[in-house]
ModelCIF file with pLDDT and N, C-alpha, C, O atoms, coordinates in Angstrom:
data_MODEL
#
_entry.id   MODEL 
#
_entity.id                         1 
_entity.type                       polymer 
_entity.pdbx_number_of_molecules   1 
#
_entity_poly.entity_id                      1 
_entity_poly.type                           'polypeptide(L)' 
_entity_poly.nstd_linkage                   no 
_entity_poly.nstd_monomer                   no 
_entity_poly.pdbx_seq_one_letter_code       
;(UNK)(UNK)(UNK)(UNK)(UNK)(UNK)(UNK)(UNK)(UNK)(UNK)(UNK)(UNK)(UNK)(UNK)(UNK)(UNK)
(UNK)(UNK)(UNK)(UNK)(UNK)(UNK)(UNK)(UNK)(UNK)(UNK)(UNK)(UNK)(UNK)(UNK)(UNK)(UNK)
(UNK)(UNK)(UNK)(UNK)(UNK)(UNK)(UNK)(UNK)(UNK)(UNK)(UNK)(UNK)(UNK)(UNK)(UNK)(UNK)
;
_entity_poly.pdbx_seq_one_letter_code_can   XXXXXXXXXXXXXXXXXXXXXXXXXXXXXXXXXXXXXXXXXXXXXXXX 
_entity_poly.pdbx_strand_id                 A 
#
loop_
_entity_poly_seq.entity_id 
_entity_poly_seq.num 
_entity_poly_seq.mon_id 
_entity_poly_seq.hetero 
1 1  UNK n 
1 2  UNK n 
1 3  UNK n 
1 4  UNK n 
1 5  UNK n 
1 6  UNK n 
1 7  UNK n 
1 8  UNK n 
1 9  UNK n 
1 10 UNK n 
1 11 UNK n 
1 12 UNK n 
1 13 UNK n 
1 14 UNK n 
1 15 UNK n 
1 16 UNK n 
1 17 UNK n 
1 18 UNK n 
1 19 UNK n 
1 20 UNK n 
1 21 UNK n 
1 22 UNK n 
1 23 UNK n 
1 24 UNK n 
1 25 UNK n 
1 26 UNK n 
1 27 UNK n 
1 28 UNK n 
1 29 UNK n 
1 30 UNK n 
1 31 UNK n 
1 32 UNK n 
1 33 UNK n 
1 34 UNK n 
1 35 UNK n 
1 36 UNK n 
1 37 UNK n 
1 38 UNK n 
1 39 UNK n 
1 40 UNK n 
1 41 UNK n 
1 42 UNK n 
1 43 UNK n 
1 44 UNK n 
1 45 UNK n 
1 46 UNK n 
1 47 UNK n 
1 48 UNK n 
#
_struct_asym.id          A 
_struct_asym.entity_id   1 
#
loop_
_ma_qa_metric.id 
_ma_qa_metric.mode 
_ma_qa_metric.name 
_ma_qa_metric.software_group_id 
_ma_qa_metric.type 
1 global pLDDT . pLDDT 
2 local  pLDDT . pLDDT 
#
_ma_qa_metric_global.metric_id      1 
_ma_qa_metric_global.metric_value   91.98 
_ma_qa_metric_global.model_id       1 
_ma_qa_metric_global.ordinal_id     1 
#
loop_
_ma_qa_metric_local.label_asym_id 
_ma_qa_metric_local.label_comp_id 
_ma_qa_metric_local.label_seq_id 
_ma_qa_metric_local.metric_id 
_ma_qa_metric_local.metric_value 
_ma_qa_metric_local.model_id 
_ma_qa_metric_local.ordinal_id 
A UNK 1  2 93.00 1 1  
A UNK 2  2 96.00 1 2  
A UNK 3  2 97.00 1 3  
A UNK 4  2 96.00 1 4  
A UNK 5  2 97.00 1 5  
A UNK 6  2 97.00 1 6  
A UNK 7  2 98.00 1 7  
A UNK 8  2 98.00 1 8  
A UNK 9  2 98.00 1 9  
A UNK 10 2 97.00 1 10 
A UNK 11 2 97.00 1 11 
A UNK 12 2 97.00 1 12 
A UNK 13 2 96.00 1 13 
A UNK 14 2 94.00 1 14 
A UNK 15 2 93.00 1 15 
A UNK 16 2 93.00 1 16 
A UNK 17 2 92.00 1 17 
A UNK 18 2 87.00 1 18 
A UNK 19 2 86.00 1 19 
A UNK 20 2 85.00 1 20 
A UNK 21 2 88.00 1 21 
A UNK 22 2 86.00 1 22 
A UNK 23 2 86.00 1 23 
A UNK 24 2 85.00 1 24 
A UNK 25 2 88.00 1 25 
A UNK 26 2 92.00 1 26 
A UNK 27 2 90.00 1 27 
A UNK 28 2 90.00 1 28 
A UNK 29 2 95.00 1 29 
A UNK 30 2 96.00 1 30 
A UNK 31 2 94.00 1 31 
A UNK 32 2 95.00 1 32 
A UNK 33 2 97.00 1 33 
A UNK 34 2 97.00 1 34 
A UNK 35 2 96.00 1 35 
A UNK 36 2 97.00 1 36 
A UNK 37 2 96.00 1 37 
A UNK 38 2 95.00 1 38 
A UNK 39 2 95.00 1 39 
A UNK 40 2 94.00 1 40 
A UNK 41 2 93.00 1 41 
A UNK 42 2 91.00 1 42 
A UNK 43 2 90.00 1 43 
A UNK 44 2 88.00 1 44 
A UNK 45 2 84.00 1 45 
A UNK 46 2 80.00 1 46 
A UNK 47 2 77.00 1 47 
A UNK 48 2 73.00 1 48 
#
loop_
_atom_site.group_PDB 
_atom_site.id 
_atom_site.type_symbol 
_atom_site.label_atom_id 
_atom_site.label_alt_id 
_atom_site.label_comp_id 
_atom_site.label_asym_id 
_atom_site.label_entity_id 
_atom_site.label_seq_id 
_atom_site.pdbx_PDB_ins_code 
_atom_site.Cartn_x 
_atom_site.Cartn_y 
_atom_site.Cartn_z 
_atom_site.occupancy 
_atom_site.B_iso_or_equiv 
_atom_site.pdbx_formal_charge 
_atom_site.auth_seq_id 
_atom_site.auth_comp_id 
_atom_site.auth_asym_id 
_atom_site.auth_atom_id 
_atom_site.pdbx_PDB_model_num 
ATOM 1   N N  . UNK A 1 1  ? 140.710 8.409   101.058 1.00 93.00 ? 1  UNK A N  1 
ATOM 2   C CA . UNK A 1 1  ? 139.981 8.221   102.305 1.00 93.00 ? 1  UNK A CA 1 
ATOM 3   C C  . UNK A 1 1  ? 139.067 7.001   102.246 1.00 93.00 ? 1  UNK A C  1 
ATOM 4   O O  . UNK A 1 1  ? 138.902 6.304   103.247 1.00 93.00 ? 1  UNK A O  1 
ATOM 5   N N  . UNK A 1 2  ? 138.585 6.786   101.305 1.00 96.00 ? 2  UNK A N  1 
ATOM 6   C CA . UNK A 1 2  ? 137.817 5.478   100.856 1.00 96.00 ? 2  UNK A CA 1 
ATOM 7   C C  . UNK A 1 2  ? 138.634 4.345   101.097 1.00 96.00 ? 2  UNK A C  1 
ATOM 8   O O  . UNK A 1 2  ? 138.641 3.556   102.042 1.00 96.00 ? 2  UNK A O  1 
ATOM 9   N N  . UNK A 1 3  ? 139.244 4.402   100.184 1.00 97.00 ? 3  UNK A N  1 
ATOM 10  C CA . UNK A 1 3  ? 140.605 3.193   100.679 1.00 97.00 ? 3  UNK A CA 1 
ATOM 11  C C  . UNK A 1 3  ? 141.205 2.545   101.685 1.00 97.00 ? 3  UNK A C  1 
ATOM 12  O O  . UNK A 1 3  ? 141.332 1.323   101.761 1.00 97.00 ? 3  UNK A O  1 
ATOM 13  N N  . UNK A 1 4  ? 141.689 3.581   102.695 1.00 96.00 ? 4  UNK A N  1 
ATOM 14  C CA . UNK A 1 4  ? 141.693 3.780   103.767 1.00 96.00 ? 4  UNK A CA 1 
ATOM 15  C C  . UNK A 1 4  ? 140.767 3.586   104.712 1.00 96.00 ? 4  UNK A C  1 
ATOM 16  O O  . UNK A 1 4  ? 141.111 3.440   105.885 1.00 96.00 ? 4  UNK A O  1 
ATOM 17  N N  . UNK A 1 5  ? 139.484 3.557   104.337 1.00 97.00 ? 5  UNK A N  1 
ATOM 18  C CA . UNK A 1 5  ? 138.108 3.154   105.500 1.00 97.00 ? 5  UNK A CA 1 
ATOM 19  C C  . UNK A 1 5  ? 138.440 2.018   105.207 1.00 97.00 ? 5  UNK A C  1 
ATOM 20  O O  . UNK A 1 5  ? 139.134 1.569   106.118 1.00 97.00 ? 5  UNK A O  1 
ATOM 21  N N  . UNK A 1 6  ? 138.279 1.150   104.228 1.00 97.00 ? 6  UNK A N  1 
ATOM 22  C CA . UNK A 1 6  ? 137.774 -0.317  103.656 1.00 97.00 ? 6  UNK A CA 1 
ATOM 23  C C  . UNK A 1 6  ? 139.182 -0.849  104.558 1.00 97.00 ? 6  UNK A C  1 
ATOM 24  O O  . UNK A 1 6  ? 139.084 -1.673  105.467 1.00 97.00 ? 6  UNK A O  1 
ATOM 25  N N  . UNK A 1 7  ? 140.412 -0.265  104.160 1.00 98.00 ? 7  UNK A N  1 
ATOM 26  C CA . UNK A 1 7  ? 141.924 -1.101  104.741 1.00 98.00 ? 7  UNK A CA 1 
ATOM 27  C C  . UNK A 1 7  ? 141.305 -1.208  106.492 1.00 98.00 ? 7  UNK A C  1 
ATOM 28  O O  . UNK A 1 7  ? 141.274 -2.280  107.096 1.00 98.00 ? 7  UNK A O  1 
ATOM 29  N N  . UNK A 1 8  ? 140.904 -0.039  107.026 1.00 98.00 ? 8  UNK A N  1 
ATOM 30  C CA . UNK A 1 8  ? 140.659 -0.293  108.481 1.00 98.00 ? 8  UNK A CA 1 
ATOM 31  C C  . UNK A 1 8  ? 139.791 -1.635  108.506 1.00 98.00 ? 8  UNK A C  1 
ATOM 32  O O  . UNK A 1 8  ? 140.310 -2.651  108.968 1.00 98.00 ? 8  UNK A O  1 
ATOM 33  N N  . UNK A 1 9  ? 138.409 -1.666  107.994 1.00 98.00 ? 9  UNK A N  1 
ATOM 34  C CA . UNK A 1 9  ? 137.610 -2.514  108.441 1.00 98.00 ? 9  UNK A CA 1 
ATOM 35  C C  . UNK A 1 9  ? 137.972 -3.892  107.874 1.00 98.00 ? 9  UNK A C  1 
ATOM 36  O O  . UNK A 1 9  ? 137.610 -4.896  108.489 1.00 98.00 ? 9  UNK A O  1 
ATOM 37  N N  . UNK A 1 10 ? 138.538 -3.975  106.945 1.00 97.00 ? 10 UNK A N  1 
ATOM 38  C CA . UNK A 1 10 ? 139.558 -5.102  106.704 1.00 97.00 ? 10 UNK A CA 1 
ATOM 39  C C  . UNK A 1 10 ? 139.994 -5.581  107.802 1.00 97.00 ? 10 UNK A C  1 
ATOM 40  O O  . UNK A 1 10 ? 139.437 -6.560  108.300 1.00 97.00 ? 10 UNK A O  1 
ATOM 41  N N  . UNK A 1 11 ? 141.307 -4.855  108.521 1.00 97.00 ? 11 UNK A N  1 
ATOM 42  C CA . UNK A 1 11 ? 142.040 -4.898  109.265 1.00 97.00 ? 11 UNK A CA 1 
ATOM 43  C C  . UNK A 1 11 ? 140.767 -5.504  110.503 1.00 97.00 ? 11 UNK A C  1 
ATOM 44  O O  . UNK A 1 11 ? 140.665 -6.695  110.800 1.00 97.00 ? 11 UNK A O  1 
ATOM 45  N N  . UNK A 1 12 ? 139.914 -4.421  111.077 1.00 97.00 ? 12 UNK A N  1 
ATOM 46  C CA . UNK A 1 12 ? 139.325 -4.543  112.044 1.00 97.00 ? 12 UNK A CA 1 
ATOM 47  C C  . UNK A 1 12 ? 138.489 -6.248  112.190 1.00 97.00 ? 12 UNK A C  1 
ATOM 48  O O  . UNK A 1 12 ? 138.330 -6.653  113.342 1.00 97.00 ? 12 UNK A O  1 
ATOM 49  N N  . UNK A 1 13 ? 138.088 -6.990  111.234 1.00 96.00 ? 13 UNK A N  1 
ATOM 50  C CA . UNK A 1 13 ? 137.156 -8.105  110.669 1.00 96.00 ? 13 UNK A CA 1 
ATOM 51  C C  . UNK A 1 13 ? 139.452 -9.056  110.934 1.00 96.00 ? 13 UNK A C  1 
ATOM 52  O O  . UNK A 1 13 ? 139.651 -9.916  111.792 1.00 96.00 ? 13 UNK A O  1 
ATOM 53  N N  . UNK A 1 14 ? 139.870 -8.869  110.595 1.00 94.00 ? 14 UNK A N  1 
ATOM 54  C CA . UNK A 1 14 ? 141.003 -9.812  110.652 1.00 94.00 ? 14 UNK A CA 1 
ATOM 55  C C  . UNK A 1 14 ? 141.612 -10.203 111.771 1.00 94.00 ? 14 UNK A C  1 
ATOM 56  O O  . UNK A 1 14 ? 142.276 -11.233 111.886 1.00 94.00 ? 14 UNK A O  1 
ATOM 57  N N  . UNK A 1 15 ? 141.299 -9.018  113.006 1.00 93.00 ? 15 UNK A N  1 
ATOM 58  C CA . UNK A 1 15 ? 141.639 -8.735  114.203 1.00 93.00 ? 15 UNK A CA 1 
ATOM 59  C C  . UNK A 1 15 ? 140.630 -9.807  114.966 1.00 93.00 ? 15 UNK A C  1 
ATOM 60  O O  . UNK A 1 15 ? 140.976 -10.579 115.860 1.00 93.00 ? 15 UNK A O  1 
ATOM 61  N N  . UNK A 1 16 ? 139.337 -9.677  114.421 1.00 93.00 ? 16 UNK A N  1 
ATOM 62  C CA . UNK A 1 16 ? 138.679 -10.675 115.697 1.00 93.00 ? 16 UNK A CA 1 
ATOM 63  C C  . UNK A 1 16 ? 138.333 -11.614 115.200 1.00 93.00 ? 16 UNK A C  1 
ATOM 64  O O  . UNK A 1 16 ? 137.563 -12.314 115.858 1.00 93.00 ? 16 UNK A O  1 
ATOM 65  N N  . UNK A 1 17 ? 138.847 -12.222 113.388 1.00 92.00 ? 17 UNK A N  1 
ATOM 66  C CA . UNK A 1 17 ? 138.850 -13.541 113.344 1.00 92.00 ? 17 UNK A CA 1 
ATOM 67  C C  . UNK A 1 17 ? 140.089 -14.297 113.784 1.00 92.00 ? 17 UNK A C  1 
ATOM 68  O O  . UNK A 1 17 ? 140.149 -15.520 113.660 1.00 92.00 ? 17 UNK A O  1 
ATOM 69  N N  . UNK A 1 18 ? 141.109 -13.555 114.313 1.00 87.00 ? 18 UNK A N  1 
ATOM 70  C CA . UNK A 1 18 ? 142.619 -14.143 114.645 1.00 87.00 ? 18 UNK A CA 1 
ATOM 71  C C  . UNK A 1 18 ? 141.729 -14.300 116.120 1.00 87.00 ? 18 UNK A C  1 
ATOM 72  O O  . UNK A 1 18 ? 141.319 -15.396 116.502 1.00 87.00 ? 18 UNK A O  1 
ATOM 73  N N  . UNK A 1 19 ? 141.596 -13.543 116.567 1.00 86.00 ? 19 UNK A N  1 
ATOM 74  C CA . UNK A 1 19 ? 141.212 -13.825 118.235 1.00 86.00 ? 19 UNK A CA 1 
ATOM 75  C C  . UNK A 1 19 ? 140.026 -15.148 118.291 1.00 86.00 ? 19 UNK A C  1 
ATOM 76  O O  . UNK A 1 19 ? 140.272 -16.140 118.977 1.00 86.00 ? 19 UNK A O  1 
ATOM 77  N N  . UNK A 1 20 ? 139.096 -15.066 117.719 1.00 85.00 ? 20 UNK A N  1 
ATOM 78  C CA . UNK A 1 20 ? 138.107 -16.091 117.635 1.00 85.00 ? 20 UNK A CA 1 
ATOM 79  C C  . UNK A 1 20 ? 138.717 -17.224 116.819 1.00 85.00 ? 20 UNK A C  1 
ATOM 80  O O  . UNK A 1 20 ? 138.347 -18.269 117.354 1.00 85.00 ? 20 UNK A O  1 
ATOM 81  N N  . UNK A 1 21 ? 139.456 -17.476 115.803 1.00 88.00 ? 21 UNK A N  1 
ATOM 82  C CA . UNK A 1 21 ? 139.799 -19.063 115.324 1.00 88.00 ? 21 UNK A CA 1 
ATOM 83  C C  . UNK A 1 21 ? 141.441 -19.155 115.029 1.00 88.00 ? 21 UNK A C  1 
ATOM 84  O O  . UNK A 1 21 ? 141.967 -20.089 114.425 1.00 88.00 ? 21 UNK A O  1 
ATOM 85  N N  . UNK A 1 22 ? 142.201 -17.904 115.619 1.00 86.00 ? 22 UNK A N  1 
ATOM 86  C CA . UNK A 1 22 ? 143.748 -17.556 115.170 1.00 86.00 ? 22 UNK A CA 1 
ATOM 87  C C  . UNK A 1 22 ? 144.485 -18.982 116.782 1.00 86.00 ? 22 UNK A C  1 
ATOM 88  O O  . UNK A 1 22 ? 144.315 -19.011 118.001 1.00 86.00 ? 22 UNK A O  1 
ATOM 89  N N  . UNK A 1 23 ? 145.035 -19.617 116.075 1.00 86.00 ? 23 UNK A N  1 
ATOM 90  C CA . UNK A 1 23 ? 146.363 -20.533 117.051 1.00 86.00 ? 23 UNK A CA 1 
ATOM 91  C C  . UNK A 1 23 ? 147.290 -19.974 116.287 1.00 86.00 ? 23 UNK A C  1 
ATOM 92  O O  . UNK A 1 23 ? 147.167 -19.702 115.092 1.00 86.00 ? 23 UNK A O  1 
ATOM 93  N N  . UNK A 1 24 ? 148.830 -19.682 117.405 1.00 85.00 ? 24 UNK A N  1 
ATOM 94  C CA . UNK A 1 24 ? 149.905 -20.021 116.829 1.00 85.00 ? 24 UNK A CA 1 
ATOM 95  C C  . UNK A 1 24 ? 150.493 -21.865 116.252 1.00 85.00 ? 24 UNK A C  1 
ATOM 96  O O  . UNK A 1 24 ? 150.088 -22.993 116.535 1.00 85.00 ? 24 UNK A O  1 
ATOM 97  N N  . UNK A 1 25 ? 151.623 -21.322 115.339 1.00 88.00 ? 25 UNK A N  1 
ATOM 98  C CA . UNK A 1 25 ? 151.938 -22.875 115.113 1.00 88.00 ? 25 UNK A CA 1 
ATOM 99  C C  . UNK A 1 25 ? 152.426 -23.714 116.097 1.00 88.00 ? 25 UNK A C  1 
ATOM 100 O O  . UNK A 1 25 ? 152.374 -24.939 115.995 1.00 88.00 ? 25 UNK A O  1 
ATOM 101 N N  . UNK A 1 26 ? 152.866 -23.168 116.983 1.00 92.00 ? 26 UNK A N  1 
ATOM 102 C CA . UNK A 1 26 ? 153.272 -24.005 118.315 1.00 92.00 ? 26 UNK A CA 1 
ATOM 103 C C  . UNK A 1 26 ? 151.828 -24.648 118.908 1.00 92.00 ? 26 UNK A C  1 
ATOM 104 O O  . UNK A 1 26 ? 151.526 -25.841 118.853 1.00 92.00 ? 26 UNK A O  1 
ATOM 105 N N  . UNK A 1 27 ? 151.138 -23.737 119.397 1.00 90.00 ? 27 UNK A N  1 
ATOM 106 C CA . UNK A 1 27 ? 149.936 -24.246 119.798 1.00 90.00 ? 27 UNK A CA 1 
ATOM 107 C C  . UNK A 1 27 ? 148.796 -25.343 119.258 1.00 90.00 ? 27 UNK A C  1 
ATOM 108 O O  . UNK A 1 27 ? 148.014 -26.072 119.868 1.00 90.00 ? 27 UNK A O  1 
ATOM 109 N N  . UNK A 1 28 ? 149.077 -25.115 117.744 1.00 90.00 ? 28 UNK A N  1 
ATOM 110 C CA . UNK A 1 28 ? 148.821 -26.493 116.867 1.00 90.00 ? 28 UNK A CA 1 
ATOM 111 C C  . UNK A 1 28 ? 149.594 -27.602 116.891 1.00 90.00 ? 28 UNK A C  1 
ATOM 112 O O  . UNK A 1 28 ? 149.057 -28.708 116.826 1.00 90.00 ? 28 UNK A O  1 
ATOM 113 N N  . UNK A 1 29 ? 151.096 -27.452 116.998 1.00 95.00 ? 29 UNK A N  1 
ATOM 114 C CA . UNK A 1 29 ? 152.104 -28.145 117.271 1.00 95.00 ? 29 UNK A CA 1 
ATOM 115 C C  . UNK A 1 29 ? 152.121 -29.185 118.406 1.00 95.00 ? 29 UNK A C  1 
ATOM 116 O O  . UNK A 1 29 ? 152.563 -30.333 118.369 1.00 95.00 ? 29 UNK A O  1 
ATOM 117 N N  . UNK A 1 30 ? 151.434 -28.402 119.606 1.00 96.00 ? 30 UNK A N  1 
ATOM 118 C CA . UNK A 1 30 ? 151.381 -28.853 120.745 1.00 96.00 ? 30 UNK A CA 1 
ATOM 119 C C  . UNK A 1 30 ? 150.157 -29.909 121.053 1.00 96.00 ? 30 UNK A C  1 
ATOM 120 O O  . UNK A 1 30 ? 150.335 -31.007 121.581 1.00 96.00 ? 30 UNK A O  1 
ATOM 121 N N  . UNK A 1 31 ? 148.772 -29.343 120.593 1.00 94.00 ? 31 UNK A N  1 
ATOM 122 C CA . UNK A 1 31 ? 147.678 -30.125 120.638 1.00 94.00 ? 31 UNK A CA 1 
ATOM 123 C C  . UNK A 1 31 ? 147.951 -31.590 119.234 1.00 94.00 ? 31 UNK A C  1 
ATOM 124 O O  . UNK A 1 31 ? 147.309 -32.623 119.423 1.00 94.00 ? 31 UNK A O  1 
ATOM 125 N N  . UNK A 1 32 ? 148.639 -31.537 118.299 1.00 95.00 ? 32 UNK A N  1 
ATOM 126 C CA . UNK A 1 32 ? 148.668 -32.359 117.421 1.00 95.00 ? 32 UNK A CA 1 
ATOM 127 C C  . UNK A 1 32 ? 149.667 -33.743 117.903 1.00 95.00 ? 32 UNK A C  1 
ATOM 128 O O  . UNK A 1 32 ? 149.281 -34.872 117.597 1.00 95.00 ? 32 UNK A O  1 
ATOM 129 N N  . UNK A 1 33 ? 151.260 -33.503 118.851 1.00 97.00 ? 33 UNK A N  1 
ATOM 130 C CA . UNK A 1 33 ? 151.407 -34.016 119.402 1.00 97.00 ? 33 UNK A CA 1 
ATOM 131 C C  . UNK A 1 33 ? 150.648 -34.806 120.878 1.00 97.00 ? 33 UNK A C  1 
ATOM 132 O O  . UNK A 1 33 ? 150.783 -35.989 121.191 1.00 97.00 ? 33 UNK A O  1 
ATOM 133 N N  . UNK A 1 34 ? 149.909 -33.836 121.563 1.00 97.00 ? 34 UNK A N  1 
ATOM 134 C CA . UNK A 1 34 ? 149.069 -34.394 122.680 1.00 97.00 ? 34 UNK A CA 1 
ATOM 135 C C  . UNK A 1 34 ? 147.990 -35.721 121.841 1.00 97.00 ? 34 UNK A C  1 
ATOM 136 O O  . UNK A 1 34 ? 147.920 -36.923 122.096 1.00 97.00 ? 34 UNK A O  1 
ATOM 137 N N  . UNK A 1 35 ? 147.476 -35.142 121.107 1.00 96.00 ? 35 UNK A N  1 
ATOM 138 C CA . UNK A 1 35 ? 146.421 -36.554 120.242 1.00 96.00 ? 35 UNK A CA 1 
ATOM 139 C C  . UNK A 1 35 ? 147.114 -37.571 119.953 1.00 96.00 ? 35 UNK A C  1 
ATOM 140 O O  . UNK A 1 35 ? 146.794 -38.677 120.389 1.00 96.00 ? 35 UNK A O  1 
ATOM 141 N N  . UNK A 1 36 ? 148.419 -37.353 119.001 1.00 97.00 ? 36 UNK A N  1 
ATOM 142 C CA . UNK A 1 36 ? 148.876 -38.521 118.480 1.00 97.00 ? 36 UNK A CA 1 
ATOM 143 C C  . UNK A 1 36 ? 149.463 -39.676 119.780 1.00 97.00 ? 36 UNK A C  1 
ATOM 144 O O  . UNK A 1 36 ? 149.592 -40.896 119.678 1.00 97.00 ? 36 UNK A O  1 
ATOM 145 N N  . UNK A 1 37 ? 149.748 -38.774 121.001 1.00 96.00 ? 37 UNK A N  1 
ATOM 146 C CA . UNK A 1 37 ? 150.479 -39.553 122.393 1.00 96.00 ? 37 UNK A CA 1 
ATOM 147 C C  . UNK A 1 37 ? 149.165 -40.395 123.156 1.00 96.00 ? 37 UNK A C  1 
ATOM 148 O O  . UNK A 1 37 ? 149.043 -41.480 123.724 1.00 96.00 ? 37 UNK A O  1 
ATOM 149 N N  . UNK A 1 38 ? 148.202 -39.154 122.797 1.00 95.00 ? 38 UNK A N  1 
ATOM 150 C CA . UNK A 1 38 ? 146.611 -40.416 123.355 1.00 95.00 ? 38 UNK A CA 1 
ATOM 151 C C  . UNK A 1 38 ? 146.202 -41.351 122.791 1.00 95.00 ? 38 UNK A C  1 
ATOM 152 O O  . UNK A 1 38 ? 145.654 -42.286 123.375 1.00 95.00 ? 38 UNK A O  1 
ATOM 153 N N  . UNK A 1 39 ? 146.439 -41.273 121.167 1.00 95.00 ? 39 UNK A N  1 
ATOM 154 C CA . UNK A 1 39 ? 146.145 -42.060 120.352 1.00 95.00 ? 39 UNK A CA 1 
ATOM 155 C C  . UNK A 1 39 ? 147.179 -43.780 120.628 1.00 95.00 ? 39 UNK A C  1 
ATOM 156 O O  . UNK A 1 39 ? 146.843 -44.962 120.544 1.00 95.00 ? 39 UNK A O  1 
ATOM 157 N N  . UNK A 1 40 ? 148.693 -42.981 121.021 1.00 94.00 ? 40 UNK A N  1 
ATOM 158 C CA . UNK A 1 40 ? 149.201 -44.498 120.526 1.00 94.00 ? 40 UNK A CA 1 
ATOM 159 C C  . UNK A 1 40 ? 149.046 -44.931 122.167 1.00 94.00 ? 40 UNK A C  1 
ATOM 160 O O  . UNK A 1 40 ? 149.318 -46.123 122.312 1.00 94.00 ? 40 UNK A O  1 
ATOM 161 N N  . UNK A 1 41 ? 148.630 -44.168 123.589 1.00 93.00 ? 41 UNK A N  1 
ATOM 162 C CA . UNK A 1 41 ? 148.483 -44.667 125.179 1.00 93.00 ? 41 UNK A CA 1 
ATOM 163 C C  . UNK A 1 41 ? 147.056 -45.530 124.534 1.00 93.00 ? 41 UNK A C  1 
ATOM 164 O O  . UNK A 1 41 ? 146.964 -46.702 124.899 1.00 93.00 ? 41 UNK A O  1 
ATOM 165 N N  . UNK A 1 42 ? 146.207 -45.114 123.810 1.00 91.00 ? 42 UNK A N  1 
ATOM 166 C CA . UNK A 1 42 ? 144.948 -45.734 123.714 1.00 91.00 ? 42 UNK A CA 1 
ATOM 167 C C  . UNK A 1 42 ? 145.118 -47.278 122.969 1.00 91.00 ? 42 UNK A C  1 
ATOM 168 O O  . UNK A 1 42 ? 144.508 -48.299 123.284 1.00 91.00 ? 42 UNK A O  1 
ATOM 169 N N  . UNK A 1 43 ? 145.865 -47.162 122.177 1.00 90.00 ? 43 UNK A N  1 
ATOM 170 C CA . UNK A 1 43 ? 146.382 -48.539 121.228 1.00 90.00 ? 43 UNK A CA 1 
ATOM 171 C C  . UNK A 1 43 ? 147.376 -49.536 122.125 1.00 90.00 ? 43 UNK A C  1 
ATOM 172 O O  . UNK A 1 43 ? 147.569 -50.734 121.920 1.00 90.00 ? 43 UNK A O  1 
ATOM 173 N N  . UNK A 1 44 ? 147.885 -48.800 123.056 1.00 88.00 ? 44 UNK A N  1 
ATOM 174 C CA . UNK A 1 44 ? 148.991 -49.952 123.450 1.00 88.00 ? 44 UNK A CA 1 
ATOM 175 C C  . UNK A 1 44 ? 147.785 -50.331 124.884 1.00 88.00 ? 44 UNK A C  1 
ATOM 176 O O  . UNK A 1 44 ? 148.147 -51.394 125.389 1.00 88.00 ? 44 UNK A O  1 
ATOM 177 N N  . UNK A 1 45 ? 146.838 -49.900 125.431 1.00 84.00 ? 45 UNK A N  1 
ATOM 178 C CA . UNK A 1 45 ? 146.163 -50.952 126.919 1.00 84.00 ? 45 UNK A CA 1 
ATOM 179 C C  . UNK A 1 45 ? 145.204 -51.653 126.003 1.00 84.00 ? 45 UNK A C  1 
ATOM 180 O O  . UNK A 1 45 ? 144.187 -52.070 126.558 1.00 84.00 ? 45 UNK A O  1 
ATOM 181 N N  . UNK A 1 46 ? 145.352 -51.933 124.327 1.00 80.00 ? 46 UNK A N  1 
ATOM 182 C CA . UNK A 1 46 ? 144.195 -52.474 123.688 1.00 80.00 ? 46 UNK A CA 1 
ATOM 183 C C  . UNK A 1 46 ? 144.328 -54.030 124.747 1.00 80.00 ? 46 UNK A C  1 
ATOM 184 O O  . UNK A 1 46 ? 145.189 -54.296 125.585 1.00 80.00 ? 46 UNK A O  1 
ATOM 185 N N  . UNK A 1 47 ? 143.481 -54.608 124.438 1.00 77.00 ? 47 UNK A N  1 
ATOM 186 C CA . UNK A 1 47 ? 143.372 -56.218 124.659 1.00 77.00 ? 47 UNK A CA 1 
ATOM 187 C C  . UNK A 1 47 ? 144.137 -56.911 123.837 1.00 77.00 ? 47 UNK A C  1 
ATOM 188 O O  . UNK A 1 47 ? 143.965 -56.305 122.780 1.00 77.00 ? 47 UNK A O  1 
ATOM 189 N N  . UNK A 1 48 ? 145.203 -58.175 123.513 1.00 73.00 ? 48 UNK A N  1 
ATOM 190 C CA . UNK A 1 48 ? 145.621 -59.144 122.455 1.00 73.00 ? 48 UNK A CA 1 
ATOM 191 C C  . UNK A 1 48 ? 144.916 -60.577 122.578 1.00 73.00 ? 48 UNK A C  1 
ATOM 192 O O  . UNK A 1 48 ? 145.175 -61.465 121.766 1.00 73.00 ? 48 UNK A O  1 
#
């Protein structure tokens, strides 16, 4: 029963750090492409 408390609150502490800092890999996927596309729109109106 001990064991079993600690596995819940484990569980429970894992549950609302996925909700508070959890992305899927797509969703990282997605924002990592969006930067790198601002990054190279920002490099190509540079001035020469």
């Amino acid at each position: 029963y001990r064991k079993e408390k600690a596995r819940a609150v484990k569980k429970a502490r894992a549950d609302r750090n996925a909700v508070a800092f959890g992305r899927t890999k797509a969703e990282k996927e997605v924002v990592k492409l969006q930067q790198k596309k601002q990054k190279r729109d920002l490099e190509n109106h540079e001035l020469d």
